[in-house]
N, C-alpha and C. Protein backbone atom coordinates (compact mmCIF):
# COMPACT_ATOMS: atom_id res chain seq x y z
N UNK A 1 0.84 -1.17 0.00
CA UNK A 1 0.00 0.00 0.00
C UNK A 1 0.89 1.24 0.00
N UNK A 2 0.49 2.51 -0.81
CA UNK A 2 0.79 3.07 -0.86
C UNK A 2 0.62 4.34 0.18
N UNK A 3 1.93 4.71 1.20
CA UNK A 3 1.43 5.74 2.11
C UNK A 3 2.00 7.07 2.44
N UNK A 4 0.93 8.05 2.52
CA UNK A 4 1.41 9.60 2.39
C UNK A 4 1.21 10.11 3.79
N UNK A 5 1.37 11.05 4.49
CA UNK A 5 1.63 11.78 5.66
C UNK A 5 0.70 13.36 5.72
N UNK A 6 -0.08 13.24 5.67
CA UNK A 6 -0.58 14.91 5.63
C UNK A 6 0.62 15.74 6.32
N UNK A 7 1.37 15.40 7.00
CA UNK A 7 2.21 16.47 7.80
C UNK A 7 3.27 15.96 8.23
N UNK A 8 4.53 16.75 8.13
CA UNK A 8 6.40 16.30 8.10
C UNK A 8 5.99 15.92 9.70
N UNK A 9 5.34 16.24 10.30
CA UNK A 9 5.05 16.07 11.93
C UNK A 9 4.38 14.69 11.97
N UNK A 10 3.50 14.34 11.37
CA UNK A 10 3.20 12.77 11.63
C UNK A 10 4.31 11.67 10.66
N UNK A 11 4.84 11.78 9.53
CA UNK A 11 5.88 11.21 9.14
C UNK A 11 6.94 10.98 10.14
N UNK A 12 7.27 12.15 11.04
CA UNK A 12 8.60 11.64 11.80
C UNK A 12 7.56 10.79 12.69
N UNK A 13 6.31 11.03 13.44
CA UNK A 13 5.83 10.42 14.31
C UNK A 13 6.14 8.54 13.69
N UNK A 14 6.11 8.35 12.40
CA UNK A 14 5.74 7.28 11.70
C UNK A 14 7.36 6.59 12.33
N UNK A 15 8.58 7.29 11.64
CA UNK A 15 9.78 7.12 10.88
C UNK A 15 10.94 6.97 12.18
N UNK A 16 10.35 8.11 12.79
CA UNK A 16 11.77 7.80 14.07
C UNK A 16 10.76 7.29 15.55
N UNK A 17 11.84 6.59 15.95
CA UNK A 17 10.58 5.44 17.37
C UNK A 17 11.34 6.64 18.47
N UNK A 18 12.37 7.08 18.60
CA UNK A 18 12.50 7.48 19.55
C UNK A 18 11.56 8.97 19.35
N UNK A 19 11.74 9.31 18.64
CA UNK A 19 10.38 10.64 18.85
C UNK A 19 8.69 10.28 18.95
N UNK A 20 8.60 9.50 18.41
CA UNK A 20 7.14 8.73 18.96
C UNK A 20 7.11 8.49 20.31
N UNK A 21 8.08 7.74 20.97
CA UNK A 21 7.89 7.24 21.83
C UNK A 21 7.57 8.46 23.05
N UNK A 22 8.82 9.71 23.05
CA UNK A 22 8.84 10.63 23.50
C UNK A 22 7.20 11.42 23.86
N UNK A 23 7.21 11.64 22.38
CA UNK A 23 5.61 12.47 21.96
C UNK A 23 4.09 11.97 22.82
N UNK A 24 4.19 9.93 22.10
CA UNK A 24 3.17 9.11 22.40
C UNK A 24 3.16 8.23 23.73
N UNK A 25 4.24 8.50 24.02
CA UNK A 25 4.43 6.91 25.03
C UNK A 25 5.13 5.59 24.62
N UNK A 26 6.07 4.88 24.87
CA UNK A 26 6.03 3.78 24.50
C UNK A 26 5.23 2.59 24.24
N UNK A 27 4.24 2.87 24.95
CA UNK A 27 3.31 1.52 24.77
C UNK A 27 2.45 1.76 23.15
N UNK A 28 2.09 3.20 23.23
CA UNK A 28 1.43 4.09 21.88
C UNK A 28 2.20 3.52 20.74
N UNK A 29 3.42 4.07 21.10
CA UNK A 29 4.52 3.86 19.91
C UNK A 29 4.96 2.56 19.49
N UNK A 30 5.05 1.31 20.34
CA UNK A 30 5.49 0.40 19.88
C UNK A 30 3.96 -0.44 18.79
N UNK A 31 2.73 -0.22 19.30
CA UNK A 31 1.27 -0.46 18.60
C UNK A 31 1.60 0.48 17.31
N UNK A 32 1.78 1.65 17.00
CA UNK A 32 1.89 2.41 16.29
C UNK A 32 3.06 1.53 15.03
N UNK A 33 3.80 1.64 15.58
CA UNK A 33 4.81 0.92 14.49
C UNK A 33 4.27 -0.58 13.81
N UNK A 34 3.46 -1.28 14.60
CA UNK A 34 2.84 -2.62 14.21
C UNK A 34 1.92 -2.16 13.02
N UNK A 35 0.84 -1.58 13.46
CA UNK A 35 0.31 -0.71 12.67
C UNK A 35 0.70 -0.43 11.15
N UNK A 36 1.56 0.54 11.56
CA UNK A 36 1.95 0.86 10.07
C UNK A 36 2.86 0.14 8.93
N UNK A 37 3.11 -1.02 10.01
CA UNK A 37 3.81 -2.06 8.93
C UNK A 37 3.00 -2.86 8.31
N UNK A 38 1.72 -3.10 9.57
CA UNK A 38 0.97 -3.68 8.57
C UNK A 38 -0.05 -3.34 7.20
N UNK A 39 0.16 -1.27 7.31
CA UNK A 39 -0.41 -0.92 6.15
C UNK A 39 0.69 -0.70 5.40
N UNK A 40 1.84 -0.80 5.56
CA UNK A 40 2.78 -1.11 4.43
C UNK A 40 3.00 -2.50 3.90
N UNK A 41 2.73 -3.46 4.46
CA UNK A 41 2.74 -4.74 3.81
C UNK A 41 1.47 -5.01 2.92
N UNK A 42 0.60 -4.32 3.52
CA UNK A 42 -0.92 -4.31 2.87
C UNK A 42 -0.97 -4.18 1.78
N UNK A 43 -1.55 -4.98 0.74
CA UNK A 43 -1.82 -4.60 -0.55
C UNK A 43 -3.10 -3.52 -1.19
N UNK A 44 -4.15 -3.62 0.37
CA UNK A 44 -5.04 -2.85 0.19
C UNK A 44 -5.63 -2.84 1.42
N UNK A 45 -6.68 -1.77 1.81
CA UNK A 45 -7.26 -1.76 3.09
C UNK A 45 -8.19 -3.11 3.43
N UNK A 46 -8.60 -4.09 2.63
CA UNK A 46 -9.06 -5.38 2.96
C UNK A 46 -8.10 -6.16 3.72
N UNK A 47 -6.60 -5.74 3.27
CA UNK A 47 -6.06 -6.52 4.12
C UNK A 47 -5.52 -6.48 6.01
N UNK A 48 -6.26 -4.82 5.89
CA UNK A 48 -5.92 -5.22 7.46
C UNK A 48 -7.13 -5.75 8.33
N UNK A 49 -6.40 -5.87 9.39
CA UNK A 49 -7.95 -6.93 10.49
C UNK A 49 -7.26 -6.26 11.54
N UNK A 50 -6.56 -6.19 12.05
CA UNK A 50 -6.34 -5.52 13.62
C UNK A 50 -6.68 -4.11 13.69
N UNK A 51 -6.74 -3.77 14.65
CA UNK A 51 -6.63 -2.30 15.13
C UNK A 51 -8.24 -1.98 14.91
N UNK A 52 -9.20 -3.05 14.94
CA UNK A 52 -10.24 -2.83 14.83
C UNK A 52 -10.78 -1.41 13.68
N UNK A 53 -10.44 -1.93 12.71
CA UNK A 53 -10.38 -0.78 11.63
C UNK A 53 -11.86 -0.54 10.96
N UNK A 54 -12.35 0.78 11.10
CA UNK A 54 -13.65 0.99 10.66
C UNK A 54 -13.88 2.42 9.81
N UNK A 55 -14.99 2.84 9.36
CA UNK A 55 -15.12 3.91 8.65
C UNK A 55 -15.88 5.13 9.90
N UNK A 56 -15.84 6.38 9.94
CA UNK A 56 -16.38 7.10 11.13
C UNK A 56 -16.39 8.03 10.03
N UNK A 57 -17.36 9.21 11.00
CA UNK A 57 -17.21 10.69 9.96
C UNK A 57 -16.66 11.41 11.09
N UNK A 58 -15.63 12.66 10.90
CA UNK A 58 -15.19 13.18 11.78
C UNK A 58 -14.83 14.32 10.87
N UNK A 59 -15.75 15.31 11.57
CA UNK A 59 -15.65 16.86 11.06
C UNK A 59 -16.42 16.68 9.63
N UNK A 60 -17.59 15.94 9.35
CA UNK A 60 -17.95 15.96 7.86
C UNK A 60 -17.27 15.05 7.15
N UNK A 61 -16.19 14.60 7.62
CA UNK A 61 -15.15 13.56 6.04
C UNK A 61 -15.12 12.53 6.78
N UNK A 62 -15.44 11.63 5.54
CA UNK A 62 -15.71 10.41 5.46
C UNK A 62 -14.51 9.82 5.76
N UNK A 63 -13.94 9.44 7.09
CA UNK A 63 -12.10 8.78 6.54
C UNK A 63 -12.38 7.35 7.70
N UNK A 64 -10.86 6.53 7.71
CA UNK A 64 -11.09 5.24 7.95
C UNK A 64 -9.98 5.20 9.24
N UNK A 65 -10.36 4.83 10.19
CA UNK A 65 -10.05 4.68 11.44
C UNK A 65 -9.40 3.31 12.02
N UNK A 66 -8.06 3.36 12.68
CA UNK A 66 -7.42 1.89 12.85
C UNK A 66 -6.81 2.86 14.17
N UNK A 67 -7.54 1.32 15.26
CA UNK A 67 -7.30 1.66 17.18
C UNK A 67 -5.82 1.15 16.91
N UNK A 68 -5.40 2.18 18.15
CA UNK A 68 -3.80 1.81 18.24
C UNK A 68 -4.17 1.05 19.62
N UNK A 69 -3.87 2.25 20.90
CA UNK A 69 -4.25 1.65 22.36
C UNK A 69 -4.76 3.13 23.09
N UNK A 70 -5.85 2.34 24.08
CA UNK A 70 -6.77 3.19 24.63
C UNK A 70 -7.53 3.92 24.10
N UNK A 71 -7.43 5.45 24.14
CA UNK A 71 -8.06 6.20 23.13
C UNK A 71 -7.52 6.89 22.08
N UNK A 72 -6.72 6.35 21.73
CA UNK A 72 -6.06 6.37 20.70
C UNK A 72 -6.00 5.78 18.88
N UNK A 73 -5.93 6.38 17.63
CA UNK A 73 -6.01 6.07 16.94
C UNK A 73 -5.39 6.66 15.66
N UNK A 74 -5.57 5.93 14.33
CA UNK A 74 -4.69 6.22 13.25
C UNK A 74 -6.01 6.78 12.49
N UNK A 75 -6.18 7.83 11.75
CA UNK A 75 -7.14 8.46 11.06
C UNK A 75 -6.46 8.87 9.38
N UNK A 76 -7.60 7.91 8.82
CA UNK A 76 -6.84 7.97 7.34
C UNK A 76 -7.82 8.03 6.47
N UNK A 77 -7.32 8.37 4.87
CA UNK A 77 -8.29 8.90 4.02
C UNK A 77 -7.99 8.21 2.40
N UNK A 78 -8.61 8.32 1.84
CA UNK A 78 -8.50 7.72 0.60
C UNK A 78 -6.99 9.00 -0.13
N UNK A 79 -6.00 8.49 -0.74
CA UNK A 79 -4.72 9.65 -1.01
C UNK A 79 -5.66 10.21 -2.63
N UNK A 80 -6.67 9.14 -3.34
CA UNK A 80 -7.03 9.34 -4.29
C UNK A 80 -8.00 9.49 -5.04
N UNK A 81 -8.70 10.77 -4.12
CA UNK A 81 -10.23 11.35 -4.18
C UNK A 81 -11.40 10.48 -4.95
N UNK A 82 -10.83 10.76 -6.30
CA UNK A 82 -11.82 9.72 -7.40
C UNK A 82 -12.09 8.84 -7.74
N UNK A 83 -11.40 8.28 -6.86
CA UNK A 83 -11.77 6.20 -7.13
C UNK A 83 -12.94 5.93 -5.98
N UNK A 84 -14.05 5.68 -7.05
CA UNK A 84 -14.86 5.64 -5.76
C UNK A 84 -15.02 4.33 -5.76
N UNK A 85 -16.50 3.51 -4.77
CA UNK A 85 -17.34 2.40 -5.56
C UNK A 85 -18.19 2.92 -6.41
N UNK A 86 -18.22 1.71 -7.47
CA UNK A 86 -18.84 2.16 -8.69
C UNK A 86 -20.52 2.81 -8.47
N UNK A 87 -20.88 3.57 -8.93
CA UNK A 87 -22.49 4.31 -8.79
C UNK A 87 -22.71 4.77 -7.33
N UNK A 88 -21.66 5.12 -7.09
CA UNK A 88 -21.65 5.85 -5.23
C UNK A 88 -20.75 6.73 -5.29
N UNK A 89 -20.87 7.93 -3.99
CA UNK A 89 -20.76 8.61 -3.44
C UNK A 89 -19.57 8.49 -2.58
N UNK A 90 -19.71 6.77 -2.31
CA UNK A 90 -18.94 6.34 -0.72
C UNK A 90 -17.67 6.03 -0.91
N UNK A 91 -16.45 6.02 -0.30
CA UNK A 91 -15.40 5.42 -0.79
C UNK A 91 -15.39 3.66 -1.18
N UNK A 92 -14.86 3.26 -2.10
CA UNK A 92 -14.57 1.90 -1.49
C UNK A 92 -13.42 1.73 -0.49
N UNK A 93 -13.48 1.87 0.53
CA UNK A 93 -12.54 1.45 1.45
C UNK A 93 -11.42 0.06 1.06
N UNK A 94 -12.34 -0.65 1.03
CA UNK A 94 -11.42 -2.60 1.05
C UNK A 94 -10.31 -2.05 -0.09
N UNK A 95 -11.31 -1.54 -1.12
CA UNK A 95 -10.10 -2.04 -2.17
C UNK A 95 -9.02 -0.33 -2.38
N UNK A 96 -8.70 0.20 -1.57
CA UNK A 96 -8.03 1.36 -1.62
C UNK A 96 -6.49 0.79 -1.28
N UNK A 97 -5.50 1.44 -2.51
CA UNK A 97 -4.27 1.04 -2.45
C UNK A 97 -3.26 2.18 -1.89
N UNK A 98 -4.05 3.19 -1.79
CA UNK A 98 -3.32 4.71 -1.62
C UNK A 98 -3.82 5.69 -0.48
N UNK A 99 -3.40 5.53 1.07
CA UNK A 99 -4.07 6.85 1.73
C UNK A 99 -2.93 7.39 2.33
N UNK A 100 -4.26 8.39 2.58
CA UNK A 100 -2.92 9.37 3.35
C UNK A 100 -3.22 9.50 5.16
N UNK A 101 -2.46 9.43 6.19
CA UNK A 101 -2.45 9.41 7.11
C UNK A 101 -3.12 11.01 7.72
N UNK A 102 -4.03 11.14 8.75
CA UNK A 102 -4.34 12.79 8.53
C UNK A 102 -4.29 12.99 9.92
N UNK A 103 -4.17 11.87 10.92
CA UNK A 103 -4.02 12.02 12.41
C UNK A 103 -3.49 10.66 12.79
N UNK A 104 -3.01 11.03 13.86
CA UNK A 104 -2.43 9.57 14.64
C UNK A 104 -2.47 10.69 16.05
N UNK A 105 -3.36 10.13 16.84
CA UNK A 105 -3.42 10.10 18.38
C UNK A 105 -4.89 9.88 19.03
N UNK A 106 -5.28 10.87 19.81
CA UNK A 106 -6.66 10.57 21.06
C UNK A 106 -7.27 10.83 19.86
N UNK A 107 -8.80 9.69 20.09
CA UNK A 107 -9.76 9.31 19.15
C UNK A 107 -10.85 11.17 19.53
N UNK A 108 -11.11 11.46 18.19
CA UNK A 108 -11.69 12.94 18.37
C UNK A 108 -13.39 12.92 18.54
């Protein structure tokens, strides 16, 4: 899967463990890194199953939600507006190969 960062501030959150850990906590950070390996190994959002991953609306946009720990979470979005499901409105989530990360922390 292909993955983008809305912000040089959640990329390092992604990229360096010792600033996560700092920022999030270790327990945050070490879930966090599981996480995102498994949307980098991912071929598409069907393939993840942990982190209890679901669709929410938050602030109006439609984006897709994966629990790290406690109240905590990864908030993500389709990277490629126009691929929808076919004769909808809605994203297809499962089969999305491209998002972009738009939060990682307390569930909003």
């Amino acid at each position: 899967m292909h993955i983008a960062f809305l912000t040089q501030e959640l990329r390092k959150l992604a990229e360096k463990e010792a600033y996560a850990n700092r920022i999030l906590g270790e327990s945050i950070s070490v879930v966090l890194r599981k996480r995102l390996a498994d949307l980098d190994a991912a071929t598409n959002l069907k393939d993840i199953i942990v982190g209890s991953p679901s669709v929410a609306d938050i602030a109006g946009e439609e984006v897709y939600t994966i629990h790290l720990v406690g109240n905590t979470q990864i908030v993500l979005r389709n990277n490629h507006p126009k691929k929808r499901a076919e004769n909808s409105s809605k994203e297809d989530w499962l089969n999305l190969d491209r998002v972009i990360i738009l939060s990682i922390g307390e569930s909003q």
